[in-house]
C-alpha atoms as a PDB file:
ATOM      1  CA  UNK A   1     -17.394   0.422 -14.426  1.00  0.00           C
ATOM      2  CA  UNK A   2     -13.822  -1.137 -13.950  1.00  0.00           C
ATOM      3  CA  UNK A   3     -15.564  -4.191 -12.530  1.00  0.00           C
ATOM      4  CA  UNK A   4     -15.195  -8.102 -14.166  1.00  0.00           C
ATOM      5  CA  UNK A   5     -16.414 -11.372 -14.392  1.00  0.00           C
ATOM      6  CA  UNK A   6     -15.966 -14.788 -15.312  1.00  0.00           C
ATOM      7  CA  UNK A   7     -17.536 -15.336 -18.891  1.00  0.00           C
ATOM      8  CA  UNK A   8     -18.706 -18.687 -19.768  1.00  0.00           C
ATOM      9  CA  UNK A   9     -16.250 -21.214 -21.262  1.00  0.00           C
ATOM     10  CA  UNK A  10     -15.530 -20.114 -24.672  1.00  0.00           C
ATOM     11  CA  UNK A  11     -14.630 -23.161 -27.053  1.00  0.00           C
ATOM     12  CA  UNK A  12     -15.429 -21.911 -30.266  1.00  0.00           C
ATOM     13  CA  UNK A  13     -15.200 -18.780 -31.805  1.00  0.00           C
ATOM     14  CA  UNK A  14     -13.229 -17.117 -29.517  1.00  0.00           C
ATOM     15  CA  UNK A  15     -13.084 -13.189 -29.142  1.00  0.00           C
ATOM     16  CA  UNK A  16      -9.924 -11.203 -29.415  1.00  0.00           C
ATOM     17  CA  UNK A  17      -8.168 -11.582 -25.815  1.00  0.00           C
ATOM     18  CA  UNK A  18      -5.084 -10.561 -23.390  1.00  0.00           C
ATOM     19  CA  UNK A  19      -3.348 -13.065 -21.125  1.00  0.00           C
ATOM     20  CA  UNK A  20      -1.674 -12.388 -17.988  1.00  0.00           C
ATOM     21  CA  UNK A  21       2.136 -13.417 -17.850  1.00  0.00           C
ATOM     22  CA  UNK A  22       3.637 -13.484 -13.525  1.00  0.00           C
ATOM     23  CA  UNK A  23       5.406 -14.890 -10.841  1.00  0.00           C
ATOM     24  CA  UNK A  24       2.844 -16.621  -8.593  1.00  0.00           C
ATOM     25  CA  UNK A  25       3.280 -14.527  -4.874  1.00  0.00           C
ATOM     26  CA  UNK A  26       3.045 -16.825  -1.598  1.00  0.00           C
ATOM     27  CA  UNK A  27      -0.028 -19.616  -1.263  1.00  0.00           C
ATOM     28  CA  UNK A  28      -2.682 -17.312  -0.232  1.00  0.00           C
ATOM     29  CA  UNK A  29      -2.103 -14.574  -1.517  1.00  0.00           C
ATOM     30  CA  UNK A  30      -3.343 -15.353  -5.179  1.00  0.00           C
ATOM     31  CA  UNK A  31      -6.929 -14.924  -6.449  1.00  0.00           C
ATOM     32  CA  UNK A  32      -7.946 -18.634  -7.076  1.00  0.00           C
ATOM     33  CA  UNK A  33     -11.547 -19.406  -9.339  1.00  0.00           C
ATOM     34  CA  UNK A  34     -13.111 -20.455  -6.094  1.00  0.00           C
ATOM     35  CA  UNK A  35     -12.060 -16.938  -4.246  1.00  0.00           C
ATOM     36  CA  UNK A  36     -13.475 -15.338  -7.470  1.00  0.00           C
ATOM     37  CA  UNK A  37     -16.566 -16.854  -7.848  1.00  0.00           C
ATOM     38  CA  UNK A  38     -17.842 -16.714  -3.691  1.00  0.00           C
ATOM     39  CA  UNK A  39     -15.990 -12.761  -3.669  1.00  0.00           C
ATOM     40  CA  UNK A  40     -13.430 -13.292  -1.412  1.00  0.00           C
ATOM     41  CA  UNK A  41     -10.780 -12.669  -3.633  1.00  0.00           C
ATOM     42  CA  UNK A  42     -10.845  -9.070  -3.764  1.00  0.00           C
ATOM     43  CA  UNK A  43      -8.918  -8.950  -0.615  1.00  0.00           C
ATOM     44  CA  UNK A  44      -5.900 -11.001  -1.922  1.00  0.00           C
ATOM     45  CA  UNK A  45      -2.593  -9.468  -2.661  1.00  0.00           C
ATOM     46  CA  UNK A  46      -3.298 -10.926  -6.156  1.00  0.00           C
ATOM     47  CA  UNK A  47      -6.323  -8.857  -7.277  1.00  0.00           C
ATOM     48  CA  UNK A  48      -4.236  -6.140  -8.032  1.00  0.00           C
ATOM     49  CA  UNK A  49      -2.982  -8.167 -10.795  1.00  0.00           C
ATOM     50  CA  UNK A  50      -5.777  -8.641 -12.115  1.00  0.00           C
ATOM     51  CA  UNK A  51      -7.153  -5.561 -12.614  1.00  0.00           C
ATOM     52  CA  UNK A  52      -3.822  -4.381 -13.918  1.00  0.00           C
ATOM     53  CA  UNK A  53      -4.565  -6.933 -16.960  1.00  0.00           C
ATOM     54  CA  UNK A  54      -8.143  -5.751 -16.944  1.00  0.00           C
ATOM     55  CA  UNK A  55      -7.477  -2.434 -17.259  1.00  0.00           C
ATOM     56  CA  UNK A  56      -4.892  -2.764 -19.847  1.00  0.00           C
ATOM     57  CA  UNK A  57      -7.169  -5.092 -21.819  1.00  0.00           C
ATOM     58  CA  UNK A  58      -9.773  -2.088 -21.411  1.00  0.00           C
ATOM     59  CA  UNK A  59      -7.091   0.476 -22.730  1.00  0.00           C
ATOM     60  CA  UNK A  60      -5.836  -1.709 -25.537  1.00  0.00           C
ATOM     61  CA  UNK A  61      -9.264  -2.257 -26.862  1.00  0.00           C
ATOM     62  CA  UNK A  62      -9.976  -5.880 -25.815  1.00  0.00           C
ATOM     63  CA  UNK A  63     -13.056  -7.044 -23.959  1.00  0.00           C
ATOM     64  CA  UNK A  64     -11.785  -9.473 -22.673  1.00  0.00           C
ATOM     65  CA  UNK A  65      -8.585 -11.381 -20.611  1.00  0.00           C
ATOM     66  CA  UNK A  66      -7.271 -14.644 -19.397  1.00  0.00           C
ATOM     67  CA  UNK A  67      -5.706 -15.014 -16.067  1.00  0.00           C
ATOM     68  CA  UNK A  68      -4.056 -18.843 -15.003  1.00  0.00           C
ATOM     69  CA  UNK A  69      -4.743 -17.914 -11.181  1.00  0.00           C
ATOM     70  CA  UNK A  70      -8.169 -17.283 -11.150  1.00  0.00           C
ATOM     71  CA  UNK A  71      -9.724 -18.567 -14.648  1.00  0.00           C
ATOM     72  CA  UNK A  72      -8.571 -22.520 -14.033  1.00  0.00           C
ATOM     73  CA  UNK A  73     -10.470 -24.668 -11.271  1.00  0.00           C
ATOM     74  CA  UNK A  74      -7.817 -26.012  -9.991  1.00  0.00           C
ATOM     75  CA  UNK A  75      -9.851 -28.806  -7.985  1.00  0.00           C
ATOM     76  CA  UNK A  76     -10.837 -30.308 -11.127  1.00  0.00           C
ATOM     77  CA  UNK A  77      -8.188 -32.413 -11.920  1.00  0.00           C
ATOM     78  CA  UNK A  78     -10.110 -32.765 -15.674  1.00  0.00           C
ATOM     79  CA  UNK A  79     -10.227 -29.195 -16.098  1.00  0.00           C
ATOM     80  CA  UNK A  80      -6.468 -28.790 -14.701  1.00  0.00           C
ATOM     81  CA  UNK A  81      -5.027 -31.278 -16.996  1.00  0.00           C
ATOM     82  CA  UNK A  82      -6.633 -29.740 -20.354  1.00  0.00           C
ATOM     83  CA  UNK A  83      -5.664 -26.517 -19.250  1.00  0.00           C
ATOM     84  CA  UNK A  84      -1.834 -27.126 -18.752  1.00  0.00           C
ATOM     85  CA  UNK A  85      -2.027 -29.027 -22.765  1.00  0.00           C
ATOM     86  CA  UNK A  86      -3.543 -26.328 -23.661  1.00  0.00           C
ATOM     87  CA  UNK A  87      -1.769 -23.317 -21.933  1.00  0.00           C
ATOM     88  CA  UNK A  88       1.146 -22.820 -24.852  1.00  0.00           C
ATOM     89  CA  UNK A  89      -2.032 -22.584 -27.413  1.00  0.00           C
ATOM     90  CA  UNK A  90      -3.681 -19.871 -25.315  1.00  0.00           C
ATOM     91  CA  UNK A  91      -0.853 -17.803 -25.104  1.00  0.00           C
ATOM     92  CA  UNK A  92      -0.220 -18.240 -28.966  1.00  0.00           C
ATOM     93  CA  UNK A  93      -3.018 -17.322 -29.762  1.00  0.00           C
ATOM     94  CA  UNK A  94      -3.599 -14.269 -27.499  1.00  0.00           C
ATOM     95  CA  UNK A  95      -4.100 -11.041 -29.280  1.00  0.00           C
ATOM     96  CA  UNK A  96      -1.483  -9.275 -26.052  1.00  0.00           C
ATOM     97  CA  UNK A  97       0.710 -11.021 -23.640  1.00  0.00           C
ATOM     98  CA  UNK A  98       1.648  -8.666 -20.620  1.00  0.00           C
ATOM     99  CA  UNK A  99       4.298  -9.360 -18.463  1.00  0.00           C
ATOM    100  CA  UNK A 100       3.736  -8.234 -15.041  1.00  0.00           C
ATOM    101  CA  UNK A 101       6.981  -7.583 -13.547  1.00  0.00           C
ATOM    102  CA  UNK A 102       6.822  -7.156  -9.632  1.00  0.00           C
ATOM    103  CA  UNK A 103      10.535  -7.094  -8.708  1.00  0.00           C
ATOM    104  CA  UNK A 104      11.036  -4.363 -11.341  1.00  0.00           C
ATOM    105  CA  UNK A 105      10.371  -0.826 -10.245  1.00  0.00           C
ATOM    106  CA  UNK A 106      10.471   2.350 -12.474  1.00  0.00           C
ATOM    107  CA  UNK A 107      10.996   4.626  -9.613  1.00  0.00           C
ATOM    108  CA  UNK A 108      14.235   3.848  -7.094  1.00  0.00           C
ATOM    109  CA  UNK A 109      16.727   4.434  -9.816  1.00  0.00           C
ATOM    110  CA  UNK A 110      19.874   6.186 -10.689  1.00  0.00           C
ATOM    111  CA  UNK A 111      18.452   8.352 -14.139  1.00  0.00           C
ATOM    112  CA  UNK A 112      22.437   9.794 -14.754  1.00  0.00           C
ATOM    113  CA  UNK A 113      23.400   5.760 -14.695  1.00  0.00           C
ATOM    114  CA  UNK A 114      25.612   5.086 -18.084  1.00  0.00           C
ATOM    115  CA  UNK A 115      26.327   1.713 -17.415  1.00  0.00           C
ATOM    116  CA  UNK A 116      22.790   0.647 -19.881  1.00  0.00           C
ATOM    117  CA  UNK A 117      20.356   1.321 -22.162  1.00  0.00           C
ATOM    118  CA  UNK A 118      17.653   1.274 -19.687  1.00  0.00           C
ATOM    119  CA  UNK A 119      18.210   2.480 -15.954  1.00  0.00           C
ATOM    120  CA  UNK A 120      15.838  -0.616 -14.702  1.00  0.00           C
ATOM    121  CA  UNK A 121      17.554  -2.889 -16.727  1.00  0.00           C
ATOM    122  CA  UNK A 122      20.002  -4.681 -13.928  1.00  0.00           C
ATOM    123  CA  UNK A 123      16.592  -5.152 -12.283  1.00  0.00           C
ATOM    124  CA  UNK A 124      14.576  -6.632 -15.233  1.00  0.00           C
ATOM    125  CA  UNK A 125      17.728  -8.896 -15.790  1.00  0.00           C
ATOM    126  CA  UNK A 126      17.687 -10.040 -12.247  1.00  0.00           C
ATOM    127  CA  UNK A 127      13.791 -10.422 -12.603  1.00  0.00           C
ATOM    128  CA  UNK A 128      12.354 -14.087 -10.887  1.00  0.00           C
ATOM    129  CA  UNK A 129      10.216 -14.115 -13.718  1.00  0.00           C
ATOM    130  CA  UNK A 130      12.975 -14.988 -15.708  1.00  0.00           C
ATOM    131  CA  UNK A 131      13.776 -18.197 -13.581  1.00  0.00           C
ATOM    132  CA  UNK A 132      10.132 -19.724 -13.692  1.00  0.00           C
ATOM    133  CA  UNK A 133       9.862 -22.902 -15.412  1.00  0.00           C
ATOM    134  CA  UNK A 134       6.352 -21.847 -16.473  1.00  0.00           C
ATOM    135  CA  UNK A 135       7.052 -18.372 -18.219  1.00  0.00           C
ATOM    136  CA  UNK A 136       9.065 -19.884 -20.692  1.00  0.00           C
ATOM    137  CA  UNK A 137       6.675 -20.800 -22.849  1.00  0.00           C
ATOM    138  CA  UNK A 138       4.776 -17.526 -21.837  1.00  0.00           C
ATOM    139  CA  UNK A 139       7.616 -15.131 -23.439  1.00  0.00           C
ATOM    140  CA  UNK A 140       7.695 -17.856 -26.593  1.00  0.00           C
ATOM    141  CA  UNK A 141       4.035 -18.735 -27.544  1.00  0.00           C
ATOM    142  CA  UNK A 142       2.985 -15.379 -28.076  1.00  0.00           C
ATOM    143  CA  UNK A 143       3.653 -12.975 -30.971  1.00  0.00           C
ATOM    144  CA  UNK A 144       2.744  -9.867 -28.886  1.00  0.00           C
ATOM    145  CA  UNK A 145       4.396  -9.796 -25.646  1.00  0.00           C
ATOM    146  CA  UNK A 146       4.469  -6.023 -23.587  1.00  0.00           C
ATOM    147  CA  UNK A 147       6.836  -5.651 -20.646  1.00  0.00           C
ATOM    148  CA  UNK A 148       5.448  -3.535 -17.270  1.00  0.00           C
ATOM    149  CA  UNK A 149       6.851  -2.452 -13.751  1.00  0.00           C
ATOM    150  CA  UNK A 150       5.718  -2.829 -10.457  1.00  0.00           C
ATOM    151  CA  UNK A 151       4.103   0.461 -11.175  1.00  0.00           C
ATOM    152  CA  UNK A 152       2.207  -0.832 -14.029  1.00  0.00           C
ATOM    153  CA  UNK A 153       4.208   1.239 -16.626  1.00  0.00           C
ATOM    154  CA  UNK A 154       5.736  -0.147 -19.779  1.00  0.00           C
ATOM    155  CA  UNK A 155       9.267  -1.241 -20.226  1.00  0.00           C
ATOM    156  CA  UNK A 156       9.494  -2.287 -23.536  1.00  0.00           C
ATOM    157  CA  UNK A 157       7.612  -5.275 -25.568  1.00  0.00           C
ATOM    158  CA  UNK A 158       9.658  -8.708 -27.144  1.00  0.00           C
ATOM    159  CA  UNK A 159      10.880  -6.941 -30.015  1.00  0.00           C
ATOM    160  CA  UNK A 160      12.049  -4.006 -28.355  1.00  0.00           C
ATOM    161  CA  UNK A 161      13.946  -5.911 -25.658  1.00  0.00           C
ATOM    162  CA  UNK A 162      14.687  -8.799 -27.314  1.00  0.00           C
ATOM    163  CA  UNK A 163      18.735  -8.082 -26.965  1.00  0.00           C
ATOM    164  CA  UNK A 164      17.846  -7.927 -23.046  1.00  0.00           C
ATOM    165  CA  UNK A 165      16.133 -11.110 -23.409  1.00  0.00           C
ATOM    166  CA  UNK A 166      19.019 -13.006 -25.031  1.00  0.00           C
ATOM    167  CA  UNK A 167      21.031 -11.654 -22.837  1.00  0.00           C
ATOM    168  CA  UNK A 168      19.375 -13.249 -19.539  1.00  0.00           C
ATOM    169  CA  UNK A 169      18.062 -16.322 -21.685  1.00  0.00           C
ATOM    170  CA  UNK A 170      20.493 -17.174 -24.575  1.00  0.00           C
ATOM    171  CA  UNK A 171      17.257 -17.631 -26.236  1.00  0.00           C
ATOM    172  CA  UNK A 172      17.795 -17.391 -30.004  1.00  0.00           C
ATOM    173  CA  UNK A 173      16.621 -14.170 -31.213  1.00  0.00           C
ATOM    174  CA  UNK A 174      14.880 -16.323 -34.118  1.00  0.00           C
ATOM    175  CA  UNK A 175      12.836 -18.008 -31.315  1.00  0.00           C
ATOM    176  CA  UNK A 176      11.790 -14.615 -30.024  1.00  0.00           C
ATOM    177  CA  UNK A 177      11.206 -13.814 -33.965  1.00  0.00           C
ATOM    178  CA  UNK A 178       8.595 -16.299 -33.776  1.00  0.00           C
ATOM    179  CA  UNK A 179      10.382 -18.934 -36.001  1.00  0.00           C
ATOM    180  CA  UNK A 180       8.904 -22.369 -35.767  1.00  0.00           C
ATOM    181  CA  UNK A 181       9.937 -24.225 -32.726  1.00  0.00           C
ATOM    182  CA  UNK A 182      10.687 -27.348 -35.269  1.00  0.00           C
ATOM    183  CA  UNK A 183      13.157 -25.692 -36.735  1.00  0.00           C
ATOM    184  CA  UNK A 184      15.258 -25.969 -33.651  1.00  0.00           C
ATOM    185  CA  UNK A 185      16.623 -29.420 -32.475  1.00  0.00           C
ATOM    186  CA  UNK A 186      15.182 -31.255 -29.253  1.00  0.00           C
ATOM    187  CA  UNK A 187      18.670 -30.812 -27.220  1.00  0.00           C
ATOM    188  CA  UNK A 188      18.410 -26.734 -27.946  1.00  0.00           C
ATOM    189  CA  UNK A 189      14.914 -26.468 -26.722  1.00  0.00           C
ATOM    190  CA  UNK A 190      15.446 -28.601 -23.470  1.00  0.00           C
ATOM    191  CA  UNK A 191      18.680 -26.213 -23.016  1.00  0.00           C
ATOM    192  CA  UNK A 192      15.872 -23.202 -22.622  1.00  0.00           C
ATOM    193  CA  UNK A 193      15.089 -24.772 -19.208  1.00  0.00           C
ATOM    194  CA  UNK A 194      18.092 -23.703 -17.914  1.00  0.00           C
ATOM    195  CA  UNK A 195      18.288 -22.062 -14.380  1.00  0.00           C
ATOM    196  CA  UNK A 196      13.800 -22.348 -14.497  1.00  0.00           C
ATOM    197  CA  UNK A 197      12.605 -24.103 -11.156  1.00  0.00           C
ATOM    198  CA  UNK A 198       8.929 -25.306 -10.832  1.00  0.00           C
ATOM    199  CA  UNK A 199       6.490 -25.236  -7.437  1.00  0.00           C
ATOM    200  CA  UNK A 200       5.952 -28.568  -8.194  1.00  0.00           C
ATOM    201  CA  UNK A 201       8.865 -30.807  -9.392  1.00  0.00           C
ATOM    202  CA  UNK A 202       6.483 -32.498 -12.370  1.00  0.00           C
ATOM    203  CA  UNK A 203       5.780 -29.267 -13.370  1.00  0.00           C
ATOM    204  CA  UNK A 204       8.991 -28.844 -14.869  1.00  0.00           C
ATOM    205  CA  UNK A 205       8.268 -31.642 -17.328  1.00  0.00           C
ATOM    206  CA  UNK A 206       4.776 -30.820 -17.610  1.00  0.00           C
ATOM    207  CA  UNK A 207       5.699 -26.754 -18.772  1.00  0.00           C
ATOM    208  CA  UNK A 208       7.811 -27.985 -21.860  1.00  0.00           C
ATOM    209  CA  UNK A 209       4.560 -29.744 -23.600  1.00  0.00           C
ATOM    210  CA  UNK A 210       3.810 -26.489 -25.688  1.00  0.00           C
ATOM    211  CA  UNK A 211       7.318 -26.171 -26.330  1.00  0.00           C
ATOM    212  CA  UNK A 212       7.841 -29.764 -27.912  1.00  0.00           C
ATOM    213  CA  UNK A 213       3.639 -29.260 -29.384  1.00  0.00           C
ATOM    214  CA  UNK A 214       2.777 -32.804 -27.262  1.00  0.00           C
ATOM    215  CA  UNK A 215       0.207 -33.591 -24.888  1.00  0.00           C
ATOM    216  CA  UNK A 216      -0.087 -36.310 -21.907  1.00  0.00           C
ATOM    217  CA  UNK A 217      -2.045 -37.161 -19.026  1.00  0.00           C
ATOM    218  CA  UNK A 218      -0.398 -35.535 -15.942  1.00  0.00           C
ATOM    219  CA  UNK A 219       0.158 -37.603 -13.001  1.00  0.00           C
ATOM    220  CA  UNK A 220       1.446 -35.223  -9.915  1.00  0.00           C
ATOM    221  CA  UNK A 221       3.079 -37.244  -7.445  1.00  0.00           C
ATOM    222  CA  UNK A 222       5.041 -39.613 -10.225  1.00  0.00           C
ATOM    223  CA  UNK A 223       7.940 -37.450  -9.134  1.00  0.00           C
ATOM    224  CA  UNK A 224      10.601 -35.418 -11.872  1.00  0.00           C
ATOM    225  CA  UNK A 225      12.603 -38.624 -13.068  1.00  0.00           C
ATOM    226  CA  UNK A 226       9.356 -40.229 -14.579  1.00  0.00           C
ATOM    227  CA  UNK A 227       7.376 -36.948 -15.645  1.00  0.00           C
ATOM    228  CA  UNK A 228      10.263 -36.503 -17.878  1.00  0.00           C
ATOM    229  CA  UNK A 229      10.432 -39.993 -19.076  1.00  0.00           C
ATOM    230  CA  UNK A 230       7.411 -39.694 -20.210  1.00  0.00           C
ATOM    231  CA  UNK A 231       8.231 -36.510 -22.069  1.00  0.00           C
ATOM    232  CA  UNK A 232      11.118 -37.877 -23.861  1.00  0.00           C
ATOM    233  CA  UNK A 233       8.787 -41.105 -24.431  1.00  0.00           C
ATOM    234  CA  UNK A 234       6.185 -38.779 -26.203  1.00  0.00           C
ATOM    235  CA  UNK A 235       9.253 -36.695 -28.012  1.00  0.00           C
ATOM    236  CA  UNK A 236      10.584 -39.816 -29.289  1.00  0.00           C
ATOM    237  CA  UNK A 237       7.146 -40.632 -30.528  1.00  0.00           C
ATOM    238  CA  UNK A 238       6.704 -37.036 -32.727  1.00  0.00           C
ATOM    239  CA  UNK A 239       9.822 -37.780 -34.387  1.00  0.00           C
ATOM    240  CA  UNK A 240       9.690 -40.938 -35.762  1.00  0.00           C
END
């Protein structure tokens, strides 16, 4: 009926699912678990994203979606620390990644424009999402990622774009390809950060565990100098 729910935590034998990628609007005005679960959440600016990957979930097949706003309980610090290990495995192993693209519209464009492939494409270059420390490992981890406007329409997918993409990222294409992240050295990977900002300043240690495939406990308030001590601590750990 175009309505959802939450499902009960899945741990094993996990259905077929799409995951959300964003840029997280003002405090507010996203659709937390708790403004799920007691219904208040359907007035929040956020919903509509939501339903967007609901929808498209619906259309592409899948039963079911993944959401980081609303499908984490944030005020259990438990929960909220095995979710963040965990969040470059659930977009891995996603079955569709789509990238929800709010400063990127379809409509208020020049169509004669010859100066690119793609009329919107000064506006997907210029596109926030592309300067969140967190969506990095969102256009990495997974192998199926899918590109939409503000007006919900699709842009292109990884592949498709992926000359866009190194263009704005200096990503190697190989990356985008899927290679393995070992291949590349630890320098080149920490270079990826480049230009990415965090809410929180730990987080922008804590959103490059998937990409070096560590864990650790996460301690908010240590402050960025010792979050990413600890990260090189752990890095210098994998490789010996």
């Amino acid at each position: 009926d175009g309505d959802f729910s939450l499902t009960e935590d899945l741990i094993v034998d996990i259905p077929p699912y799409a995951i959300l990628s964003h840029t997280w609007g003002d405090d507010g005005t996203e659709v937390t678990f708790k403004s799920l679960v007691d219904g208040t959440g359907k007035n929040k600016a956020g919903y509509d994203k939501i339903r967007f990957c609901g929808e498209q979930a619906r259309r592409d097949g899948l039963q079911y979606f993944w959401v980081d706003t609303c499908c984490i309980d944030k005020s259990n610090n438990a929960e909220l620390s095995e979710a963040i290990n965990s969040m470059f495995r659930w977009y891995r192993n996603s079955a569709k990644c789509y990238v929800y693209l709010s400063d990127v519209s379809t409509e208020d464009y020049d169509a004669n424009s010859q100066f690119s492939q793609f009329p919107w494409e000064a506006d997907f270059l210029r596109s926030k999402w592309f300067t969140r420390g967190w969506t990095l490992q969102e256009l990495i981890a997974p192998a199926s990622v899918e590109f939409f406007s503000l007006e919900r329409k699709l842009l292109g997918t990884k592949e498709s774009l992926e000359r866009e993409i190194y263009q704005r990222t200096r990503i190697s294409v190989q990356v985008l390809r899927g290679s393995p992240l070992s291949c590349f050295s630890v320098e080149e990977r920490l270079s990826w950060r480049a230009q990415r900002e965090t809410k929180r300043e730990e987080d922008e240690a804590y959103s490059l565990l998937g990409i070096f495939d560590i864990s650790m406990p996460l301690i908010y308030g240590e402050g960025r100098k010792r979050a990413f001590n600890r990260l090189y601590e752990e890095i210098d750990r994998t490789l010996k």
